[in-house]
N, C-alpha and C. Protein backbone atom coordinates (compact mmCIF):
# COMPACT_ATOMS: atom_id res chain seq x y z
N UNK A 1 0.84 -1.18 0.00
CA UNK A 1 0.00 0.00 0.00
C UNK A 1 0.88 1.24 0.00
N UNK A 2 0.60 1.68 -0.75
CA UNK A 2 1.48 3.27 -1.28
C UNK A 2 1.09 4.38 -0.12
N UNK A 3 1.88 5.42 0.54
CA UNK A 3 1.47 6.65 0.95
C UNK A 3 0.52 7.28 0.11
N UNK A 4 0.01 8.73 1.13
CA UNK A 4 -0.68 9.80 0.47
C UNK A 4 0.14 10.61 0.26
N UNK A 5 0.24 11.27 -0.82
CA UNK A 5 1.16 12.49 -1.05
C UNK A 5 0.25 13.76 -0.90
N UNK A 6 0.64 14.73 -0.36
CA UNK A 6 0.11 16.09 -0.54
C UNK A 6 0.39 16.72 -1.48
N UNK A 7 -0.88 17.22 -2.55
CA UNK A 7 -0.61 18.29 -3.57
C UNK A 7 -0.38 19.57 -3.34
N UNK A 8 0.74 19.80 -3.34
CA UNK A 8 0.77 21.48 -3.22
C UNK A 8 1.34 22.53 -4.20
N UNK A 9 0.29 23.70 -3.89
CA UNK A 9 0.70 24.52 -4.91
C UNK A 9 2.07 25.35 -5.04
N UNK A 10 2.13 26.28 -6.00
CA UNK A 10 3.37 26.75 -6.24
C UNK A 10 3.66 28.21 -4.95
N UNK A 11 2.71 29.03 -4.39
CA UNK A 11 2.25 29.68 -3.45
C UNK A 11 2.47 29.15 -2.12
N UNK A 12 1.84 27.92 -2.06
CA UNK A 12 2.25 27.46 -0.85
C UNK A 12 3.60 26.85 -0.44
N UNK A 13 4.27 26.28 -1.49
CA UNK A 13 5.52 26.26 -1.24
C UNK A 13 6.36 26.96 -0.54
N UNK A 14 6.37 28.05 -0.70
CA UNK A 14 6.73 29.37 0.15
C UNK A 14 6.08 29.92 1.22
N UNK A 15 5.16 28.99 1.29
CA UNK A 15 4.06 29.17 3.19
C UNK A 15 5.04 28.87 4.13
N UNK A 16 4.57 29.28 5.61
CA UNK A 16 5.68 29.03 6.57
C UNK A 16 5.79 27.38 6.49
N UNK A 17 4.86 26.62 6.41
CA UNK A 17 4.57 25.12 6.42
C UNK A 17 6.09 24.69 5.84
N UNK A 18 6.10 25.64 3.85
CA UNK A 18 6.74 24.54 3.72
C UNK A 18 8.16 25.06 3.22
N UNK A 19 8.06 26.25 3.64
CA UNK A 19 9.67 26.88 3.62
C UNK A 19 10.54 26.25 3.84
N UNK A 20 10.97 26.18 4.66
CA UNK A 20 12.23 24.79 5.18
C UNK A 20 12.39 23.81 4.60
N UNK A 21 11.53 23.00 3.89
CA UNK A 21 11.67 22.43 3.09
C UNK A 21 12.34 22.83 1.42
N UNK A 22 11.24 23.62 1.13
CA UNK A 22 11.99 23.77 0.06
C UNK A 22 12.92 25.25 0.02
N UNK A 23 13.35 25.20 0.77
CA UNK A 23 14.93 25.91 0.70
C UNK A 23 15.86 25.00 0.89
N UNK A 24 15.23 23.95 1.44
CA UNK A 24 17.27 22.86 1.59
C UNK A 24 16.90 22.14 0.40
N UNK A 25 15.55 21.95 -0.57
CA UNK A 25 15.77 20.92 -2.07
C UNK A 25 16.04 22.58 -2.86
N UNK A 26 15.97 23.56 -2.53
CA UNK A 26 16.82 24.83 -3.74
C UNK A 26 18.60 24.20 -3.09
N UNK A 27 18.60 24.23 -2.31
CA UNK A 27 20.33 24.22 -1.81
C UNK A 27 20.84 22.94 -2.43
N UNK A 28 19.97 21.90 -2.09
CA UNK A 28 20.42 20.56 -2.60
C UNK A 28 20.42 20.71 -4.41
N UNK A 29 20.07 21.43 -4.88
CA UNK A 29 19.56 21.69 -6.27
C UNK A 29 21.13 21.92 -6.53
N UNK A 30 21.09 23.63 -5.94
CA UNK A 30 22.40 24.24 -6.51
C UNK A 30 23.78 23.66 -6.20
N UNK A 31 23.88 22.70 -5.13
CA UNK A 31 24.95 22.05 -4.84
C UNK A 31 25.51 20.94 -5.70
N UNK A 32 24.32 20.24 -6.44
CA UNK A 32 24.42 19.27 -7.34
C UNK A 32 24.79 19.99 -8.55
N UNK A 33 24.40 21.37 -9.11
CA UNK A 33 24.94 21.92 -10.25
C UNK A 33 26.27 22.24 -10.04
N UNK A 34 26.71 22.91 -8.71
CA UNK A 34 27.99 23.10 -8.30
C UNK A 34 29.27 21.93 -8.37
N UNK A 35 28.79 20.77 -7.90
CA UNK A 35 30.04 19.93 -8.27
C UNK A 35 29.90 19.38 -9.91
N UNK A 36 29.50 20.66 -10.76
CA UNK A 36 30.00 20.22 -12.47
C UNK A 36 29.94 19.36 -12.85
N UNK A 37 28.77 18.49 -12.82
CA UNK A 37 28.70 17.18 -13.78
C UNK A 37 28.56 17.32 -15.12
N UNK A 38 27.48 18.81 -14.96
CA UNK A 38 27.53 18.95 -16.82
C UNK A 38 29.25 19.95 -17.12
N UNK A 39 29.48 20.20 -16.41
CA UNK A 39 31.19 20.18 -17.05
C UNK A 39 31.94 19.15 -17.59
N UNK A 40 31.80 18.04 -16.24
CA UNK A 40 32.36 16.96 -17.26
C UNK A 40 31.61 16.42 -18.23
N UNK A 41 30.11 16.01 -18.29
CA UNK A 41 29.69 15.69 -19.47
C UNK A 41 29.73 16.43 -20.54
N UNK A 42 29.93 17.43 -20.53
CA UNK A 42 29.35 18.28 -21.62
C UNK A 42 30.97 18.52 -22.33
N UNK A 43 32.15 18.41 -21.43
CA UNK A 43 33.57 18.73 -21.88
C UNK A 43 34.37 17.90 -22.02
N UNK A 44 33.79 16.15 -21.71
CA UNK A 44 34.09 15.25 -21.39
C UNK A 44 35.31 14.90 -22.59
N UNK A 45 34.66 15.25 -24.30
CA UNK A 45 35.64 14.71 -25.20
C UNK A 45 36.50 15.85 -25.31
N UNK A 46 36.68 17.32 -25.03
CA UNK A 46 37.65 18.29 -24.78
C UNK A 46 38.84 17.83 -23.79
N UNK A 47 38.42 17.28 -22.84
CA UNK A 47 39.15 17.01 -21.53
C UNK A 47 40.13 15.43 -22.30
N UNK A 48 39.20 14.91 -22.53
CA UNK A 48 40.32 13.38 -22.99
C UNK A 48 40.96 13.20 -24.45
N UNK A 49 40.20 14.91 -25.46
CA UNK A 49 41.23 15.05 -26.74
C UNK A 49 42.58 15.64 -25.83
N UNK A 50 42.84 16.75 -25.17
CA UNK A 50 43.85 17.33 -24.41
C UNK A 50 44.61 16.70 -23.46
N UNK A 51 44.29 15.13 -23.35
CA UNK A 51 45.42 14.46 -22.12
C UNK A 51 46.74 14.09 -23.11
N UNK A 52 47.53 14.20 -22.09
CA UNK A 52 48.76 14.02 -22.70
C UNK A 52 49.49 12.92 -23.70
N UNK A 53 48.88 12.06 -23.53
CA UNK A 53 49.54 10.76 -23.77
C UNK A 53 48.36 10.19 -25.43
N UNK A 54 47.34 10.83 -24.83
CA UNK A 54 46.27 10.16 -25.86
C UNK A 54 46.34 8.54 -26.09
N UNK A 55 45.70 8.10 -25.14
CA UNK A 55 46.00 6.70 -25.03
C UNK A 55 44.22 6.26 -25.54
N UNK A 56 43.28 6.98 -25.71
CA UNK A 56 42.27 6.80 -25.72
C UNK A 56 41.67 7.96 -26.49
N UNK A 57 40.68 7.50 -27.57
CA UNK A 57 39.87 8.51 -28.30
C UNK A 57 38.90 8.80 -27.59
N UNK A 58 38.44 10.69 -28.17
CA UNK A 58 37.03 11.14 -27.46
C UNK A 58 35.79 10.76 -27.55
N UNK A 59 35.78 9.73 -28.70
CA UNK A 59 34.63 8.76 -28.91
C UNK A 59 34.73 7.93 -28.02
N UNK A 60 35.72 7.30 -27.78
CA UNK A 60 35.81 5.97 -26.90
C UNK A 60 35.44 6.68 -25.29
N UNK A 61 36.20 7.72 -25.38
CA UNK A 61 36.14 8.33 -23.62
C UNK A 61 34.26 8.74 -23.96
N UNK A 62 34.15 8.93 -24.85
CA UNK A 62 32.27 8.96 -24.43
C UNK A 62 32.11 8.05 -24.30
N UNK A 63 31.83 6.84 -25.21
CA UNK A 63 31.41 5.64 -24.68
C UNK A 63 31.72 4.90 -23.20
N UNK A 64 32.71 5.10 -22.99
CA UNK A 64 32.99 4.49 -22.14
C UNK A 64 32.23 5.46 -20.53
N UNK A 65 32.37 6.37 -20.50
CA UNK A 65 31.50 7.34 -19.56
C UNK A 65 30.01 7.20 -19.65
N UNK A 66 29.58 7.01 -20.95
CA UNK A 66 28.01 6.53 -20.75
C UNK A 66 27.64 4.88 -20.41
N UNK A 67 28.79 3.84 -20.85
CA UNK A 67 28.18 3.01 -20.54
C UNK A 67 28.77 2.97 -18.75
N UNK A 68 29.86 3.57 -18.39
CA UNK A 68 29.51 3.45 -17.00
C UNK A 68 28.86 4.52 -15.94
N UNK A 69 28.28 5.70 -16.61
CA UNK A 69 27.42 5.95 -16.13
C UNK A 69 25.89 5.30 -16.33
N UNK A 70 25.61 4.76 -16.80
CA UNK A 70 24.31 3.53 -16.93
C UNK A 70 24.43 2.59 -15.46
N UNK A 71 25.73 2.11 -15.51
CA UNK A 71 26.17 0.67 -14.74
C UNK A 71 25.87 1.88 -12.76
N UNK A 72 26.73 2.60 -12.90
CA UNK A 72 26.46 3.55 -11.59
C UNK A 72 25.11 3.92 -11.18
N UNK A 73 24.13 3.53 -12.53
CA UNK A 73 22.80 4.11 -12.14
C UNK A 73 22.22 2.93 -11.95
N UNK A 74 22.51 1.78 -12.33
CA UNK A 74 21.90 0.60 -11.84
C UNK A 74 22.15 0.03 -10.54
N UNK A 75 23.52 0.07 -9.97
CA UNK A 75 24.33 0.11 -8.71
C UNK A 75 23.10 1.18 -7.78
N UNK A 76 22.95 2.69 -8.25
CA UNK A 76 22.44 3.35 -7.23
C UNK A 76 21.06 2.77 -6.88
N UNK A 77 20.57 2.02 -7.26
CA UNK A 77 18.85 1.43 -6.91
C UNK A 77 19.54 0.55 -5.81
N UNK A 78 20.12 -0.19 -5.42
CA UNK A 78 20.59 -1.26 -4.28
C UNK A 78 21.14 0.02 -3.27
N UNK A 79 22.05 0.87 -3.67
CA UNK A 79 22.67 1.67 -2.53
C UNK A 79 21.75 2.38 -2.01
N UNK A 80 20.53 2.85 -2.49
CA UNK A 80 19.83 3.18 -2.22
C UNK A 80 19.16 2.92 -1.23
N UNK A 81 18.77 1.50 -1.38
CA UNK A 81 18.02 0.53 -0.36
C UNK A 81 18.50 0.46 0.88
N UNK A 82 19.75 0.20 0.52
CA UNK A 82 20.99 -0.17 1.42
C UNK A 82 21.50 0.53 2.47
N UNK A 83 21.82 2.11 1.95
CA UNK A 83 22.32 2.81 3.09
C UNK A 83 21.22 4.08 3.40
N UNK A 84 21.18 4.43 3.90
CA UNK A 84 20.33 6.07 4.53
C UNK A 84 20.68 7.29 3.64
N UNK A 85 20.26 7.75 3.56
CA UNK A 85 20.18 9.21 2.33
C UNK A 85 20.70 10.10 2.87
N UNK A 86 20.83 10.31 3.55
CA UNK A 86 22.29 11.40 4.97
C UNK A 86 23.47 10.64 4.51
N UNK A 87 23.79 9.35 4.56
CA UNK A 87 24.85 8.78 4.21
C UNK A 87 25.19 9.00 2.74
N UNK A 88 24.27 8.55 2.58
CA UNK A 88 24.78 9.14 0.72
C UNK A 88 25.09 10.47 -0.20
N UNK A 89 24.20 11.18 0.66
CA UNK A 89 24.03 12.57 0.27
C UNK A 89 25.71 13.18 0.98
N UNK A 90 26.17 13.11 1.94
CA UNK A 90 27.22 13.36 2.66
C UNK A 90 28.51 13.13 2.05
N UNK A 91 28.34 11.62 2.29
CA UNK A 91 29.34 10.08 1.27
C UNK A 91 29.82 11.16 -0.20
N UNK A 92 28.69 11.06 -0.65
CA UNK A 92 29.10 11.10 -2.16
C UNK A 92 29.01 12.58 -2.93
N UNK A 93 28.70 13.55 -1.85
CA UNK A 93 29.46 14.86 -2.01
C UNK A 93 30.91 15.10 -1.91
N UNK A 94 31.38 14.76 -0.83
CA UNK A 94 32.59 14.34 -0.20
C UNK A 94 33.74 13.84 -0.83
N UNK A 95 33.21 12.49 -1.83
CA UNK A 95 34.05 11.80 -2.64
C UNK A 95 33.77 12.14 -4.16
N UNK A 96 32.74 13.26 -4.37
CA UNK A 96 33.05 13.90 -5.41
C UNK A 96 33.69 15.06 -5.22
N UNK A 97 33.82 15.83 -4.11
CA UNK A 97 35.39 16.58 -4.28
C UNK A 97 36.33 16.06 -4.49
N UNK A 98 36.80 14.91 -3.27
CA UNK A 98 37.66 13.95 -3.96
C UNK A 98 38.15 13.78 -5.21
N UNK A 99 37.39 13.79 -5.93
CA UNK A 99 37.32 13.10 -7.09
C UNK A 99 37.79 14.24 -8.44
N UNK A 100 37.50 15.56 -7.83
CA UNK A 100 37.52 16.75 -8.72
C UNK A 100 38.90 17.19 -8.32
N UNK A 101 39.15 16.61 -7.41
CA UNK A 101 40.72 17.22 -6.72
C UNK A 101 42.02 15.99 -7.74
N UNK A 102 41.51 14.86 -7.28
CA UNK A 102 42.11 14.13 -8.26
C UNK A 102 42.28 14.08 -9.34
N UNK A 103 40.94 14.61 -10.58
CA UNK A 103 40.94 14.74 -12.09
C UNK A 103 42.28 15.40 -12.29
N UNK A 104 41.94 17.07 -11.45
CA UNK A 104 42.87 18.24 -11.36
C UNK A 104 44.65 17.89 -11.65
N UNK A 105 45.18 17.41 -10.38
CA UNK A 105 46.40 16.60 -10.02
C UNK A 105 47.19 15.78 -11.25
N UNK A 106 46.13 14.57 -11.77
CA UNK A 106 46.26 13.63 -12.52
C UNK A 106 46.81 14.19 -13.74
N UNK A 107 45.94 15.57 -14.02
CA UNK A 107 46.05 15.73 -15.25
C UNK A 107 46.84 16.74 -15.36
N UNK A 108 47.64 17.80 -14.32
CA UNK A 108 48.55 18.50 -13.87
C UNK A 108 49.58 17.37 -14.04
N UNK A 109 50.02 16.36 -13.26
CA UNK A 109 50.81 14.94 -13.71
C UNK A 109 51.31 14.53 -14.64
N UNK A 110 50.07 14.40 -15.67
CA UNK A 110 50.28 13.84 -17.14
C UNK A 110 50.02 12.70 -17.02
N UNK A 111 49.26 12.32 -16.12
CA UNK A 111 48.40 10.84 -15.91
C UNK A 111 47.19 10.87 -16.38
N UNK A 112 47.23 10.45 -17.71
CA UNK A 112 45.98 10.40 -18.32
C UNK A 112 45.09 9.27 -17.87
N UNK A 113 45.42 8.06 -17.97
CA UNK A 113 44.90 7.46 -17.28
C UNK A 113 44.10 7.15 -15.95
N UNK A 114 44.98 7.64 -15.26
CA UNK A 114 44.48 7.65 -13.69
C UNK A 114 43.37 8.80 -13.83
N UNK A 115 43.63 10.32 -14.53
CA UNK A 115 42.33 11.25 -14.70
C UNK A 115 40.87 10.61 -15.06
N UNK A 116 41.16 9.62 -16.58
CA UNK A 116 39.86 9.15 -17.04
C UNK A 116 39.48 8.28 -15.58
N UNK A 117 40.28 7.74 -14.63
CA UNK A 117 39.56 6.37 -13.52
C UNK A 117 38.99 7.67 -12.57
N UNK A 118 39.95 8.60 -12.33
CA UNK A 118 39.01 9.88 -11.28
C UNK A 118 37.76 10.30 -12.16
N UNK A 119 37.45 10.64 -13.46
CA UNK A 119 36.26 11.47 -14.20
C UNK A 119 35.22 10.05 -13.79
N UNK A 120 35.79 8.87 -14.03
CA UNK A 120 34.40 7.71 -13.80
C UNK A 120 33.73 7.65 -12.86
N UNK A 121 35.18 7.66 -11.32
CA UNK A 121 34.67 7.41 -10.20
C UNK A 121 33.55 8.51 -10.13
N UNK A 122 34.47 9.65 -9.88
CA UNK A 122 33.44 10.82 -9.70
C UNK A 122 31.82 10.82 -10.64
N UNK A 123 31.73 10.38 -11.64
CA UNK A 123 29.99 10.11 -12.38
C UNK A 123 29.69 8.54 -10.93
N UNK A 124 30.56 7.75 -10.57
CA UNK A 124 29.70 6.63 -9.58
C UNK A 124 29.51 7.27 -8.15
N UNK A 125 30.12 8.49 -8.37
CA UNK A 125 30.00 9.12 -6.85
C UNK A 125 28.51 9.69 -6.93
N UNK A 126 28.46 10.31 -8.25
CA UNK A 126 27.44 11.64 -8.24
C UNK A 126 25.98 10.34 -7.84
């Protein structure tokens, strides 16, 4: 048996009721635009034509980012289940800085490689 959901309007959103609420899903909003996913997607074959070594084409570095971003989205339905949404939400902010700190480094380095394993992790973090 499913919950009741409450319909609410666009007015009331901004009632004292439900302020608090939706000011931490605006924050949670802008925080998720903030750690640049559409940077890397969107710059993804810029970023892996410009690694040093070119060990891998920008076709291939797409493919390979969509089919494991698919596989990370199938993974997130079990983690889901699995751990508490404070944990995850926390977790995997956390290890997507991580992860943006590492691209950075890697590719300061001339570790192309190790960059493309930080750009993946970071899409299994998000």
């Amino acid at each position: 048996m499913q919950k009741q959901t409450a319909t609410v309007t666009i007015p009331e959103l901004f009632s004292r009721t439900y302020r608090g609420g939706t000011g931490v899903a605006l924050i949670v909003m802008a925080i998720h635009e903030l750690t640049a996913i559409n940077a890397i997607l969107l710059y993804s074959n810029t970023i892996i034509e410009d690694m040093p070594d070119g060990s891998i084409t920008p076709r291939e570095g797409t493919y390979l980012i969509g089919i494991f971003n698919f596989i990370s989205s199938c993974v997130s339905l079990y983690s889901a289940r699995t751990f508490s949404r404070r944990f995850l939400f926390i977790g995997g902010h956390f290890s997507m800085g991580l992860c943006h700190l590492a691209i950075g480094l890697f590719i300061l380095m001339k570790m192309s490689t190790m960059a493309l394993v930080a750009i993946l992790l970071f899409l299994f973090c998000f």
